[in-house]
Each structure stands twice: as C-alpha cells, then as structure tokens.
C-alpha atoms as a PDB file:
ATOM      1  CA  UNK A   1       9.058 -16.511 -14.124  1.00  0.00           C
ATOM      2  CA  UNK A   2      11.955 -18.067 -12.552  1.00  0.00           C
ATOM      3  CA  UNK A   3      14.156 -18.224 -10.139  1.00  0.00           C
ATOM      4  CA  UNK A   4      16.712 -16.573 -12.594  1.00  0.00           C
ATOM      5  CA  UNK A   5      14.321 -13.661 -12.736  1.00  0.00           C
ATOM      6  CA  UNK A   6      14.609 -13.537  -9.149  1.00  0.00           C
ATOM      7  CA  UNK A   7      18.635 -13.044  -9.431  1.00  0.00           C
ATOM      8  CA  UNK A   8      18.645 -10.849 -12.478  1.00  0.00           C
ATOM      9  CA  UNK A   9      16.057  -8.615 -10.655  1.00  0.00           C
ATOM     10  CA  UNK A  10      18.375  -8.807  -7.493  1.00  0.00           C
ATOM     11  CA  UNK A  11      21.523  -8.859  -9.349  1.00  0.00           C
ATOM     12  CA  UNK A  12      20.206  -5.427 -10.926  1.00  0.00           C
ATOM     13  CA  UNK A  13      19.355  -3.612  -7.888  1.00  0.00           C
ATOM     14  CA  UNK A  14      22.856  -4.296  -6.737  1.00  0.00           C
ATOM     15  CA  UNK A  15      24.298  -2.552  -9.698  1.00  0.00           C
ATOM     16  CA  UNK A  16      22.028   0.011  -9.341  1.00  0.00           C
ATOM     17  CA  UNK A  17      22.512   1.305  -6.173  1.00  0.00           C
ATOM     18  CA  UNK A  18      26.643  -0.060  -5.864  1.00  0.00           C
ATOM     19  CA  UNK A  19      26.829   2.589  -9.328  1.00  0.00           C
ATOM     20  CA  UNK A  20      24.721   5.450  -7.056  1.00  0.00           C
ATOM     21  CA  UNK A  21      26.436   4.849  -4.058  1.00  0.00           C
ATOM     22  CA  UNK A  22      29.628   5.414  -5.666  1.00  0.00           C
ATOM     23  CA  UNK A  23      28.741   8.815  -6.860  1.00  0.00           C
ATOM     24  CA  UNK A  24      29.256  11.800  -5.086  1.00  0.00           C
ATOM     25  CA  UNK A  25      26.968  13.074  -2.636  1.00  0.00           C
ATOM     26  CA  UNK A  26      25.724  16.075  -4.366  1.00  0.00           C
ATOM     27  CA  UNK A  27      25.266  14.321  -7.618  1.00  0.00           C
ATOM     28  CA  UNK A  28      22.762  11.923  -5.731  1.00  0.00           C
ATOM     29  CA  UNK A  29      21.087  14.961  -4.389  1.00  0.00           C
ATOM     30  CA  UNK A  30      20.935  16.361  -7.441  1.00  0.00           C
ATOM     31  CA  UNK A  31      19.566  12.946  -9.080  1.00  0.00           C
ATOM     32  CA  UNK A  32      17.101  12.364  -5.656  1.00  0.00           C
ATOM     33  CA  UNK A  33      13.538  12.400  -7.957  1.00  0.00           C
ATOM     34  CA  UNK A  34      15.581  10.026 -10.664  1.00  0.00           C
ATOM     35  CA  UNK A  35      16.668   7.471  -7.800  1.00  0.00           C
ATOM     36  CA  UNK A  36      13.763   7.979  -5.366  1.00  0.00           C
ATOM     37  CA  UNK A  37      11.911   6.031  -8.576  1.00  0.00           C
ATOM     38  CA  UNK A  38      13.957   3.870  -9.640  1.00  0.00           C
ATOM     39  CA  UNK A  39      14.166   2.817  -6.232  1.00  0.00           C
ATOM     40  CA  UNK A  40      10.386   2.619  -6.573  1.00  0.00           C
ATOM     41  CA  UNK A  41      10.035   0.384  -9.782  1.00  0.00           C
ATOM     42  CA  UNK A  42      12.955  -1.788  -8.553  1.00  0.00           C
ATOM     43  CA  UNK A  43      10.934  -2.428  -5.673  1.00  0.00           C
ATOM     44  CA  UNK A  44       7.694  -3.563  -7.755  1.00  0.00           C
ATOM     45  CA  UNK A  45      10.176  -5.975  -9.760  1.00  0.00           C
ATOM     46  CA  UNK A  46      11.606  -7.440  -6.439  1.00  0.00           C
ATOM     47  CA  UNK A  47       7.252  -7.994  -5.554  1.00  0.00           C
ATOM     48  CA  UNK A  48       7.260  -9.236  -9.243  1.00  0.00           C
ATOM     49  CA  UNK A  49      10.281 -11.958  -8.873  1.00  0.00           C
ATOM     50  CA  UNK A  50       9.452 -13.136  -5.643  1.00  0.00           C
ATOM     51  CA  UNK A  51       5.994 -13.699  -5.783  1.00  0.00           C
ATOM     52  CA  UNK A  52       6.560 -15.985  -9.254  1.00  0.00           C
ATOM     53  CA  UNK A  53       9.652 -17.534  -6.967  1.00  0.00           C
ATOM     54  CA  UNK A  54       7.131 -18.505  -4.316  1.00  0.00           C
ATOM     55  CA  UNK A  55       4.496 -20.063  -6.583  1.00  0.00           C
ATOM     56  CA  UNK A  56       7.394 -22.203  -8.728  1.00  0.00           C
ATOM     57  CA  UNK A  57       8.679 -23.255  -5.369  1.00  0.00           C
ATOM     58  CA  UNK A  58       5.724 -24.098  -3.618  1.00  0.00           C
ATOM     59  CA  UNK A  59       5.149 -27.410  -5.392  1.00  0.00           C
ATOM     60  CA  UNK A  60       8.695 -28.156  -4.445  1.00  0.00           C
ATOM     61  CA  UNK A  61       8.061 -27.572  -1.211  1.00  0.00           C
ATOM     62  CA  UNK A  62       4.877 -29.336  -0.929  1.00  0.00           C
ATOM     63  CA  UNK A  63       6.877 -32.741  -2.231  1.00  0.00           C
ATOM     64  CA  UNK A  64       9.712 -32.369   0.390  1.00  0.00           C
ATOM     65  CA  UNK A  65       7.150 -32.206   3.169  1.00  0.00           C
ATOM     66  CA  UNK A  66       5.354 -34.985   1.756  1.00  0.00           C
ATOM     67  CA  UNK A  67       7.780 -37.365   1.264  1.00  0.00           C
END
C-alpha cells in the first residue's frame, strides 16, 4: 500500500461520518449498531493504511537521517 491508501482510507472516514453527522439525531440512534461498526472496520482500515504508510516511509526516513 501507499500513501494514497492512507488518504482514500482517511478521505473515506470523513465522508462517512460528515454524511452521519448531518443526519438527524434520532436517525443515528436508530442506525447506532450500523455506525457503531462501521466505525469499527473504518478503524481496522486506518491500522491497515498506516501501518503500510510507516513501512514505505521508513526507508525514506532512514536516508534523510543518513545523509
């Protein structure tokens, strides 16, 4: 992965939760079990997309610190 996974997986949970927020409150109570896990899988995608954003940046790193 890439650091454009690590956007588009941001990017998405903005959406997300911009499109919930946006709804009234009783239709997000209503929805709670539905957001509650998308919430949850969004949050194993953000693990996902950062952890391949650390390992294609590390070598990066490791030349700017060597230099």
């Amino acid at each position: 992965m890439s650091p454009a996974c690590l956007y588009s997986t941001l990017d998405g949970i903005h959406k997300f939760v911009k499109q919930v927020a946006e709804q009234k409150w009783s239709s997000r109570l209503m929805r709670k079990g539905s957001i509650e896990s998308a919430l949850s899988e969004y949050n194993a995608a953000l693990d996902d997309a950062v952890r391949s954003f650390q390992v294609c940046s590390t070598p990066l790193t490791v030349y700017l610190y060597s230099s």
